[in-house]
PDB file of N, CA and C in Angstrom:
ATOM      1  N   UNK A   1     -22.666  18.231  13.987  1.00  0.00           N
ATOM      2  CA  UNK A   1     -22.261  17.443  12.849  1.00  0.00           C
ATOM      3  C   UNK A   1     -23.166  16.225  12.758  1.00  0.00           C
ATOM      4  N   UNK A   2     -23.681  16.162  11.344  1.00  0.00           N
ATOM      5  CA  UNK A   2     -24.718  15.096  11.301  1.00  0.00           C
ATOM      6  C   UNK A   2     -23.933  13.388  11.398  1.00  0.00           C
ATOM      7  N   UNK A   3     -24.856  12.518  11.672  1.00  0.00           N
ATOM      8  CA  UNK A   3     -23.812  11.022  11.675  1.00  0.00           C
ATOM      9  C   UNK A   3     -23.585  10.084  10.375  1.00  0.00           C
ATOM     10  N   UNK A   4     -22.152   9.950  10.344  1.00  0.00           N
ATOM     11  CA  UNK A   4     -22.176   9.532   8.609  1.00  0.00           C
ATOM     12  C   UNK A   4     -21.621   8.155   8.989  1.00  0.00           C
ATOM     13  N   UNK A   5     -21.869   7.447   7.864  1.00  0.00           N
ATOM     14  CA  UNK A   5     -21.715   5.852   7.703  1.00  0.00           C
ATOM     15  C   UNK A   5     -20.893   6.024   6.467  1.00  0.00           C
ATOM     16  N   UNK A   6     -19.368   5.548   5.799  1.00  0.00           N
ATOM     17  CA  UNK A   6     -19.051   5.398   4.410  1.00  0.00           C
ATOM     18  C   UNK A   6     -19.509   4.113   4.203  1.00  0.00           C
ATOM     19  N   UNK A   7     -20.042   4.102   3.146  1.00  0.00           N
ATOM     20  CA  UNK A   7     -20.132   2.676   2.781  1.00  0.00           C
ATOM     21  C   UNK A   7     -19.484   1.813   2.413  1.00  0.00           C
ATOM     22  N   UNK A   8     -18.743   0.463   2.116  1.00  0.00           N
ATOM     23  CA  UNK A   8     -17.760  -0.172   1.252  1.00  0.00           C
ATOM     24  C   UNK A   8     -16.341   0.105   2.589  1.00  0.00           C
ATOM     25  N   UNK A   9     -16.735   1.176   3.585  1.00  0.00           N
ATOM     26  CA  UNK A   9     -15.502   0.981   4.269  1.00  0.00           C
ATOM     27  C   UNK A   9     -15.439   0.062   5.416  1.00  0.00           C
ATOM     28  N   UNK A  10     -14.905  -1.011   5.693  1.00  0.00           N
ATOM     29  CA  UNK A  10     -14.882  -1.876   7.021  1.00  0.00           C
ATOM     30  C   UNK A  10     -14.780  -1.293   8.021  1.00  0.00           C
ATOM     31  N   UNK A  11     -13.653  -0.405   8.180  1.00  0.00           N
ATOM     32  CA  UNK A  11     -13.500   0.110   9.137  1.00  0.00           C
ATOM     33  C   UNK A  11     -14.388   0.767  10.240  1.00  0.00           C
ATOM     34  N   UNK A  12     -15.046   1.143   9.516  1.00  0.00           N
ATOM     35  CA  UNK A  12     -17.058   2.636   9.671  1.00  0.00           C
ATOM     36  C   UNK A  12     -17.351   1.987  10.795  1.00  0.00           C
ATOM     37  N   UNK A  13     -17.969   0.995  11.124  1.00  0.00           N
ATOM     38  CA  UNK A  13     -18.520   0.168  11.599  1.00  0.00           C
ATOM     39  C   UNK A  13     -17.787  -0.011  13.065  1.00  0.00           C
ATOM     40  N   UNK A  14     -16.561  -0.295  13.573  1.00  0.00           N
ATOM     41  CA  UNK A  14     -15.735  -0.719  14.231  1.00  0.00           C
ATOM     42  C   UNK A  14     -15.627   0.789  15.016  1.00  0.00           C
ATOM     43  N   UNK A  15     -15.680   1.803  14.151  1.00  0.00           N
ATOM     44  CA  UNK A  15     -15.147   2.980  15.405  1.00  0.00           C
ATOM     45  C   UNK A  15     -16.472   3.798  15.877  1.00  0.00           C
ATOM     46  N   UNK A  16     -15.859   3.738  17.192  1.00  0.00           N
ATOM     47  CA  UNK A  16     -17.145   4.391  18.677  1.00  0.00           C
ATOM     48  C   UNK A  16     -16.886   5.443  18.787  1.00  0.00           C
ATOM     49  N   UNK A  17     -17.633   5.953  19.530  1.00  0.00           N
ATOM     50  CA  UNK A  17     -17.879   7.157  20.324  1.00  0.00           C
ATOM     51  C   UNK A  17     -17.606   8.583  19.243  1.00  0.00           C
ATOM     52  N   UNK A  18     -17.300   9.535  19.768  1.00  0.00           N
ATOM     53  CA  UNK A  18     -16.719  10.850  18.672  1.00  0.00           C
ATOM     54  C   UNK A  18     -16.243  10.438  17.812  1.00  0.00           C
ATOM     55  N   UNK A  19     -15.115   9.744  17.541  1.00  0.00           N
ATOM     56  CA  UNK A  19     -14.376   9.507  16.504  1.00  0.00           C
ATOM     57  C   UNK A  19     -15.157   8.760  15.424  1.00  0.00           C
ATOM     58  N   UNK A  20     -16.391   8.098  15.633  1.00  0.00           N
ATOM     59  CA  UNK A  20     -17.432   8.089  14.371  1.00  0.00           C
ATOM     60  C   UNK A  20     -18.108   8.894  13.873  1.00  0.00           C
ATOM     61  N   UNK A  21     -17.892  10.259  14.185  1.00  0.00           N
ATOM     62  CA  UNK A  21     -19.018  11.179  13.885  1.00  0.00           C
ATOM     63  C   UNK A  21     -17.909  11.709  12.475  1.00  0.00           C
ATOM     64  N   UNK A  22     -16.735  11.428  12.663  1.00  0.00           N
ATOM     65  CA  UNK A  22     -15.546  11.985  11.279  1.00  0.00           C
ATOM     66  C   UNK A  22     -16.080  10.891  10.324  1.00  0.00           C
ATOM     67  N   UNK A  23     -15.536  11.185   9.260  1.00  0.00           N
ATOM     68  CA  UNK A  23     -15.088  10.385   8.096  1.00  0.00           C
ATOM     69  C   UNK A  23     -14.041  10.175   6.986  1.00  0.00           C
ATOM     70  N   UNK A  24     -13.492   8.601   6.855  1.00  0.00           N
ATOM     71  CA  UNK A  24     -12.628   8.741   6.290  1.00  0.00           C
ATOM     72  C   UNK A  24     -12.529   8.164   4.637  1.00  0.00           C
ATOM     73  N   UNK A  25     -12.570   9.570   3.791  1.00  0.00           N
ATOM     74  CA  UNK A  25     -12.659   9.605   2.790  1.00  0.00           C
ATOM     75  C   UNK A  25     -12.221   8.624   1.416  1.00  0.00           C
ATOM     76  N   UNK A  26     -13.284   7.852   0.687  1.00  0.00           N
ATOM     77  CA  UNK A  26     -12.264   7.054  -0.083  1.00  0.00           C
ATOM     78  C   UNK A  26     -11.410   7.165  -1.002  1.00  0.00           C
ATOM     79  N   UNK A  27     -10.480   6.894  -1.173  1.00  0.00           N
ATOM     80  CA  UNK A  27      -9.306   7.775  -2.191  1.00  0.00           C
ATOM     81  C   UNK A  27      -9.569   7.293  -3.440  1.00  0.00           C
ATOM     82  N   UNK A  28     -10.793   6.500  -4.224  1.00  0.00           N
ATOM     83  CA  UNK A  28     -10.709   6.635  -5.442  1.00  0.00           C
ATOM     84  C   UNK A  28     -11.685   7.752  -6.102  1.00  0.00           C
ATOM     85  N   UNK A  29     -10.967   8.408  -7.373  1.00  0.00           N
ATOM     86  CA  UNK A  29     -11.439   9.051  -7.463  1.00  0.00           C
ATOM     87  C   UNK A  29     -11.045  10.944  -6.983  1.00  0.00           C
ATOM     88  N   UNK A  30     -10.485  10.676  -5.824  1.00  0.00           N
ATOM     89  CA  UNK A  30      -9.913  12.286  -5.389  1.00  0.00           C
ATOM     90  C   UNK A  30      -8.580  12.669  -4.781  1.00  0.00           C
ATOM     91  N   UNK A  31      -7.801  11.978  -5.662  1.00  0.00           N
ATOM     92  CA  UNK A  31      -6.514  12.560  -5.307  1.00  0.00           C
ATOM     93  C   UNK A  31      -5.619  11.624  -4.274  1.00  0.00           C
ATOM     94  N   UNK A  32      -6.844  10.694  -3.542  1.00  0.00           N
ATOM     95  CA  UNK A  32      -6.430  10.438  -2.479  1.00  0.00           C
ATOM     96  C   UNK A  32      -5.893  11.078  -1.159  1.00  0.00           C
ATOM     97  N   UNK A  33      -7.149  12.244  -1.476  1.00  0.00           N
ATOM     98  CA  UNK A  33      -6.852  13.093  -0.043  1.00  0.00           C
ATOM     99  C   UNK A  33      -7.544  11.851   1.077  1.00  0.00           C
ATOM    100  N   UNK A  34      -7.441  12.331   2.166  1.00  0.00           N
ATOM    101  CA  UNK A  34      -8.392  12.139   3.314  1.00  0.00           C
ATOM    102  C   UNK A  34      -8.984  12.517   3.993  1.00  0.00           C
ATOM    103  N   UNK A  35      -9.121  13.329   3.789  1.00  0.00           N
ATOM    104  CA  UNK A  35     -10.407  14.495   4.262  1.00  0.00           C
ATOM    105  C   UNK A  35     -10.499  15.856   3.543  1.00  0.00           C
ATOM    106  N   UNK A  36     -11.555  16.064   3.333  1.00  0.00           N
ATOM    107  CA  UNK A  36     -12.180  17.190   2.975  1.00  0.00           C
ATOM    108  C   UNK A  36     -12.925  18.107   3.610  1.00  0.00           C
ATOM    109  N   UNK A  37     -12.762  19.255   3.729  1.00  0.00           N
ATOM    110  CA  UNK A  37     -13.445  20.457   4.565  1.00  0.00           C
ATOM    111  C   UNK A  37     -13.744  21.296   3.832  1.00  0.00           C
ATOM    112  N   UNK A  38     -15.293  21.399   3.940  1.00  0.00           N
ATOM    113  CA  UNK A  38     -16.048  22.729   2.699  1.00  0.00           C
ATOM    114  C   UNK A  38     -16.883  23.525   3.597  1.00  0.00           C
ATOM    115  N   UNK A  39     -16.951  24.352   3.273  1.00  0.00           N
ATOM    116  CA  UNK A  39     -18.438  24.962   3.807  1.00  0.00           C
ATOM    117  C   UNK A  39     -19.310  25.750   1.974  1.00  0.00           C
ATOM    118  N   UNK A  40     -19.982  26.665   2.650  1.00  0.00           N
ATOM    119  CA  UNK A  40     -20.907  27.169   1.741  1.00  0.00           C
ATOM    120  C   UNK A  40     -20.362  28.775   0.910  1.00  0.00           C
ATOM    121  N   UNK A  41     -19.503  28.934   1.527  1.00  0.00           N
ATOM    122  CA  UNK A  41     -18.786  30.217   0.502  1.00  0.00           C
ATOM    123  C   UNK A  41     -17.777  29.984  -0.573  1.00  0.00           C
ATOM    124  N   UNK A  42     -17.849  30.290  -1.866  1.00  0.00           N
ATOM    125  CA  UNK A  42     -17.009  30.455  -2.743  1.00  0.00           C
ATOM    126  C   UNK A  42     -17.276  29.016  -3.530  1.00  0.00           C
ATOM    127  N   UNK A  43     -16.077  28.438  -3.727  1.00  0.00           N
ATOM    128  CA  UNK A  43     -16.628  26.863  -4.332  1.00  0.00           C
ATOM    129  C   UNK A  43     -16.585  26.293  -3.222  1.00  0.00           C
ATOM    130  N   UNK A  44     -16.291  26.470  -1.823  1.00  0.00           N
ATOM    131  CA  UNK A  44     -16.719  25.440  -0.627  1.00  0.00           C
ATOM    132  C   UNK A  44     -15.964  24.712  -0.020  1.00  0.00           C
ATOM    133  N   UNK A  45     -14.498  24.874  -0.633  1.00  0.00           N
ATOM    134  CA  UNK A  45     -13.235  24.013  -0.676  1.00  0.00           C
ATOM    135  C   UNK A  45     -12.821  24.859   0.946  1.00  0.00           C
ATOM    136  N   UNK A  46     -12.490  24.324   1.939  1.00  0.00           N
ATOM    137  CA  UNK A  46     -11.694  24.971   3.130  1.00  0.00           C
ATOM    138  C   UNK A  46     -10.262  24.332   2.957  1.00  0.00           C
ATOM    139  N   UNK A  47     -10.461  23.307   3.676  1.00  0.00           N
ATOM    140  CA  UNK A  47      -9.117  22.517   3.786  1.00  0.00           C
ATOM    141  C   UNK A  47      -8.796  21.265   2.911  1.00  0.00           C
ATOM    142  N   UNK A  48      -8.076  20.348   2.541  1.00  0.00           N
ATOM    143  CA  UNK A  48      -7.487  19.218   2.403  1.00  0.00           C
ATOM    144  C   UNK A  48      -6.522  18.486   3.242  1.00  0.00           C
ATOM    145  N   UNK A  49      -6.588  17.465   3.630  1.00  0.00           N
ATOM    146  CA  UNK A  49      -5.499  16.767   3.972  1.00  0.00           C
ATOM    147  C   UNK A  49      -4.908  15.898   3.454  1.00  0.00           C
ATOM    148  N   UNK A  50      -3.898  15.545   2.827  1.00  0.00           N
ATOM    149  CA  UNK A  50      -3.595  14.474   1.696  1.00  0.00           C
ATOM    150  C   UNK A  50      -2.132  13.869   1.905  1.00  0.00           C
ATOM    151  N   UNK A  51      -1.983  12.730   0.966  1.00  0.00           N
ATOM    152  CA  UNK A  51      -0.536  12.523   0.813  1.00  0.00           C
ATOM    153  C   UNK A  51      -0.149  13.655  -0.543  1.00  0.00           C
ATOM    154  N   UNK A  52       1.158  13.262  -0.530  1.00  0.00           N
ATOM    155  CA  UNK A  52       2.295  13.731  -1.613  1.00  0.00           C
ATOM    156  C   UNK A  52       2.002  13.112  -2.993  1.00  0.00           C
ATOM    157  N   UNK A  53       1.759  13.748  -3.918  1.00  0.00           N
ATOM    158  CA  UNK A  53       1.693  13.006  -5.375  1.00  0.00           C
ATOM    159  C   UNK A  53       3.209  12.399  -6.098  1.00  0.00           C
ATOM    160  N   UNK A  54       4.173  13.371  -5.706  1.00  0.00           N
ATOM    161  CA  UNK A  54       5.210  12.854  -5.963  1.00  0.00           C
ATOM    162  C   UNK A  54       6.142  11.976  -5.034  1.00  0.00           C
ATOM    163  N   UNK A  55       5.977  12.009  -4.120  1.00  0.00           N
ATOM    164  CA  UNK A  55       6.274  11.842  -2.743  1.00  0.00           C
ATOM    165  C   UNK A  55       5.366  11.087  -1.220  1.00  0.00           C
ATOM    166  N   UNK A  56       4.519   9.977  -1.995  1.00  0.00           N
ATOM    167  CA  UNK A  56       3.821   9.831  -1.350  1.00  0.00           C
ATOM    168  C   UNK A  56       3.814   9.795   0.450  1.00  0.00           C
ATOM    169  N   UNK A  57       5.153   9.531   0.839  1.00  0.00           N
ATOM    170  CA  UNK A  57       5.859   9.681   2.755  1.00  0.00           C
ATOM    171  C   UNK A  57       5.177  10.893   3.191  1.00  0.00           C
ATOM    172  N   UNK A  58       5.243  11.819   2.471  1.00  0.00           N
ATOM    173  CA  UNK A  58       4.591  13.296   2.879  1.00  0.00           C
ATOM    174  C   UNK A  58       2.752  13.992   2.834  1.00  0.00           C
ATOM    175  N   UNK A  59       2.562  14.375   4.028  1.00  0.00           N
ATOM    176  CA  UNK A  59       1.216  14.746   4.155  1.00  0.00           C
ATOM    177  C   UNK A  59       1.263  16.182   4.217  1.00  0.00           C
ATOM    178  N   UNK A  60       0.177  16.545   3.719  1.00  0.00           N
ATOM    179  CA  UNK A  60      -0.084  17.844   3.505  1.00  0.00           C
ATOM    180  C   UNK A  60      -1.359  17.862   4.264  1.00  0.00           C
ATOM    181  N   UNK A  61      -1.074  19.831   4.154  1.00  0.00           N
ATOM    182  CA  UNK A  61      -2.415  20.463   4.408  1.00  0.00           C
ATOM    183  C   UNK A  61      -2.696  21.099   3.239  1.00  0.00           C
ATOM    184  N   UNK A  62      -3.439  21.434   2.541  1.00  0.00           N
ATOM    185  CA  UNK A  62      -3.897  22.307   1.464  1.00  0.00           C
ATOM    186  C   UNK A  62      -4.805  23.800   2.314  1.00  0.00           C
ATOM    187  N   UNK A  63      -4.141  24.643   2.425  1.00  0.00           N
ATOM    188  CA  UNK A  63      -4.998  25.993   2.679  1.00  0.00           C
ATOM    189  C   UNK A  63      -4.899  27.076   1.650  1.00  0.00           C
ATOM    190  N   UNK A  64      -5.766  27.888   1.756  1.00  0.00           N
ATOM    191  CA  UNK A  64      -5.670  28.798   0.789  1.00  0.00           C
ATOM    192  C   UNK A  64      -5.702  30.174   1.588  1.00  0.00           C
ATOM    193  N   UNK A  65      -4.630  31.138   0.460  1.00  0.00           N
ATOM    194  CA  UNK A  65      -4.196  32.289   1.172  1.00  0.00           C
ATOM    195  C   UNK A  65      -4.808  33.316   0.956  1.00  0.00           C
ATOM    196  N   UNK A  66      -4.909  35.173   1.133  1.00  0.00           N
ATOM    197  CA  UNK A  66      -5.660  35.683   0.984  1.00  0.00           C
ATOM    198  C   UNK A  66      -6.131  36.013  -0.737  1.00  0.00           C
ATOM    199  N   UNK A  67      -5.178  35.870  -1.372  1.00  0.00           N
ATOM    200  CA  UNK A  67      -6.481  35.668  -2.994  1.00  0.00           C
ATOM    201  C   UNK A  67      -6.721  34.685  -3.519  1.00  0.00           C
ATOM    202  N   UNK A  68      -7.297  33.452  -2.812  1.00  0.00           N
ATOM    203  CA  UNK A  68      -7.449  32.075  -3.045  1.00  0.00           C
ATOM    204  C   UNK A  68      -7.079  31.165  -3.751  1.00  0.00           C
ATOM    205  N   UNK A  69      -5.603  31.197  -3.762  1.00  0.00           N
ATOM    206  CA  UNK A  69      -4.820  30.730  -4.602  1.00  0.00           C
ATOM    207  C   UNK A  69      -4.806  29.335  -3.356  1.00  0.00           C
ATOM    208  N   UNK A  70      -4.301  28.167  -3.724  1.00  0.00           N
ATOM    209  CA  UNK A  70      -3.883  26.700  -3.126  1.00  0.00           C
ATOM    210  C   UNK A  70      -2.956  26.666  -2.846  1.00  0.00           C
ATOM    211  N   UNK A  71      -2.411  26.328  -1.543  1.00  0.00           N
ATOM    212  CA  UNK A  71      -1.110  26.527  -0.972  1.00  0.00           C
ATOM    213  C   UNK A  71      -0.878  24.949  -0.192  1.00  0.00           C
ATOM    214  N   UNK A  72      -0.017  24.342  -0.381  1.00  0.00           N
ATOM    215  CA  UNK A  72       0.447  22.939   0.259  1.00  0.00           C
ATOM    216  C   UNK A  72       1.114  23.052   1.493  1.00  0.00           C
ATOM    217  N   UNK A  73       1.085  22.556   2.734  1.00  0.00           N
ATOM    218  CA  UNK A  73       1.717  22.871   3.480  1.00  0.00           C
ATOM    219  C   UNK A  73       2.230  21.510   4.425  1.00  0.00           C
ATOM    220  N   UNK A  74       3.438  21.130   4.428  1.00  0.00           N
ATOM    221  CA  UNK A  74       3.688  20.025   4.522  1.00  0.00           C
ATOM    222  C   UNK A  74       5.367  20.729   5.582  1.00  0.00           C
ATOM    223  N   UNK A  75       5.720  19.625   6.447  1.00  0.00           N
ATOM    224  CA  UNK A  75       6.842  19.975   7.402  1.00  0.00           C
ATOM    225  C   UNK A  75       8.275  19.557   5.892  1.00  0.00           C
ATOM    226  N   UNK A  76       9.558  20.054   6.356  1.00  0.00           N
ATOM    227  CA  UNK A  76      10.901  19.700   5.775  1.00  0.00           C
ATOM    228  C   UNK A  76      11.320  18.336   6.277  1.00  0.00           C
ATOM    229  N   UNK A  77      12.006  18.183   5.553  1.00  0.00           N
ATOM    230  CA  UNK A  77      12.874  16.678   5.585  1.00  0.00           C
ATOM    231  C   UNK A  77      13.278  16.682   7.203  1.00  0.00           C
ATOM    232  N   UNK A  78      14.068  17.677   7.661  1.00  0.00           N
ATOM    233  CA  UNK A  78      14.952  17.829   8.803  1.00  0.00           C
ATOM    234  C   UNK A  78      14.110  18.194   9.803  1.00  0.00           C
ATOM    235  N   UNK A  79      12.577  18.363   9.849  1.00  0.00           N
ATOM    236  CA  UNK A  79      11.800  18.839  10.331  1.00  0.00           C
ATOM    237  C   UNK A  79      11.800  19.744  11.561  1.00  0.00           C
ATOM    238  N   UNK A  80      12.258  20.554  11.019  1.00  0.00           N
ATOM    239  CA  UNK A  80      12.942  21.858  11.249  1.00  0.00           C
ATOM    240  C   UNK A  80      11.487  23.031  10.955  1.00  0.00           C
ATOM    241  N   UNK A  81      11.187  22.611  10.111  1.00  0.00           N
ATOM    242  CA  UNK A  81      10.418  23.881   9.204  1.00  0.00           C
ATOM    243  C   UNK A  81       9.237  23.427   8.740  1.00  0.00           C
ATOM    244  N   UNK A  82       8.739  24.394   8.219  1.00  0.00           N
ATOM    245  CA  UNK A  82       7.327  23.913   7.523  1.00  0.00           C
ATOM    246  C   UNK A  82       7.766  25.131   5.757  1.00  0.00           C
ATOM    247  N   UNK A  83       7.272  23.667   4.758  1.00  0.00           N
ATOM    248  CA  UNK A  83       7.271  24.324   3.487  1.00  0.00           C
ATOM    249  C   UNK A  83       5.993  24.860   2.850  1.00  0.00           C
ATOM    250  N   UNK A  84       5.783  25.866   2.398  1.00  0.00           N
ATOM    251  CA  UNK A  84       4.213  26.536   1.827  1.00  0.00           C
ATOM    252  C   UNK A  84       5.205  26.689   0.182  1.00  0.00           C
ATOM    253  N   UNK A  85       4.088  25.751  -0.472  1.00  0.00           N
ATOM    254  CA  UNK A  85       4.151  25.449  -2.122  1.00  0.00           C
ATOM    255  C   UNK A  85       2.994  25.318  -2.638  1.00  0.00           C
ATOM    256  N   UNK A  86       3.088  26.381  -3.879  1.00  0.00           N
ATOM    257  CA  UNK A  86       2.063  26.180  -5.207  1.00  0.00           C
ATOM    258  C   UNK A  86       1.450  24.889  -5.597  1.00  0.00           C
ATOM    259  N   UNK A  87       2.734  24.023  -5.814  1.00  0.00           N
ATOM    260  CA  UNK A  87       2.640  22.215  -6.257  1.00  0.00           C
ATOM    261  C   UNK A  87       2.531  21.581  -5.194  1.00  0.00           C
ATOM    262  N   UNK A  88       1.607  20.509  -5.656  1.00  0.00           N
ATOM    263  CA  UNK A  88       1.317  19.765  -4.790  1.00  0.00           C
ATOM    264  C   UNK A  88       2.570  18.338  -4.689  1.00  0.00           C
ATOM    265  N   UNK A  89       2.993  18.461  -3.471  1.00  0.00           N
ATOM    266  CA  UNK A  89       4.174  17.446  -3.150  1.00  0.00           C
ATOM    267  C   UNK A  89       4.139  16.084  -3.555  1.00  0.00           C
TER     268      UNK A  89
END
């Protein structure tokens, strides 16, 4: 993994070792995920990690299932369970 700098973020600067080689994504502009995972097949989209649009308390995963439809995947209230939804939370 190549070494990235965000710019405009304070934070960049302050974190060492491995944990600078990540990056943390700025939320204007995309949803306000926080990370993004692409590679080079299809449109490139792998993963998301995000808050809740309606619900901001709740984090998701965004994966996609076998006919690449977008699937949200976020734990239950009682956290008991894990919910897989069309809409994004």
């Amino acid at each position: 993994m190549a070494f990235t700098v965000v710019e405009n973020d304070p934070t960049a600067r302050r974190i060492t070792s491995a944990a600078r080689h990540g990056k943390k994504e700025m939320t204007g502009g995309n949803n306000g995920d926080q990370e993004v995972f692409t590679d080079d097949f299809g449109d490139g989209l792998v993963a998301i990690v995000g808050r809740g649009e309606t619900d901001r308390n709740i984090t998701f995963v965004l994966l996609r299932n076998t006919n690449g439809d977008e699937c949200y995947v976020y734990p239950n209230a009682a956290c008991t369970g894990i919910i897989v939804s069309a809409t994004r939370p």
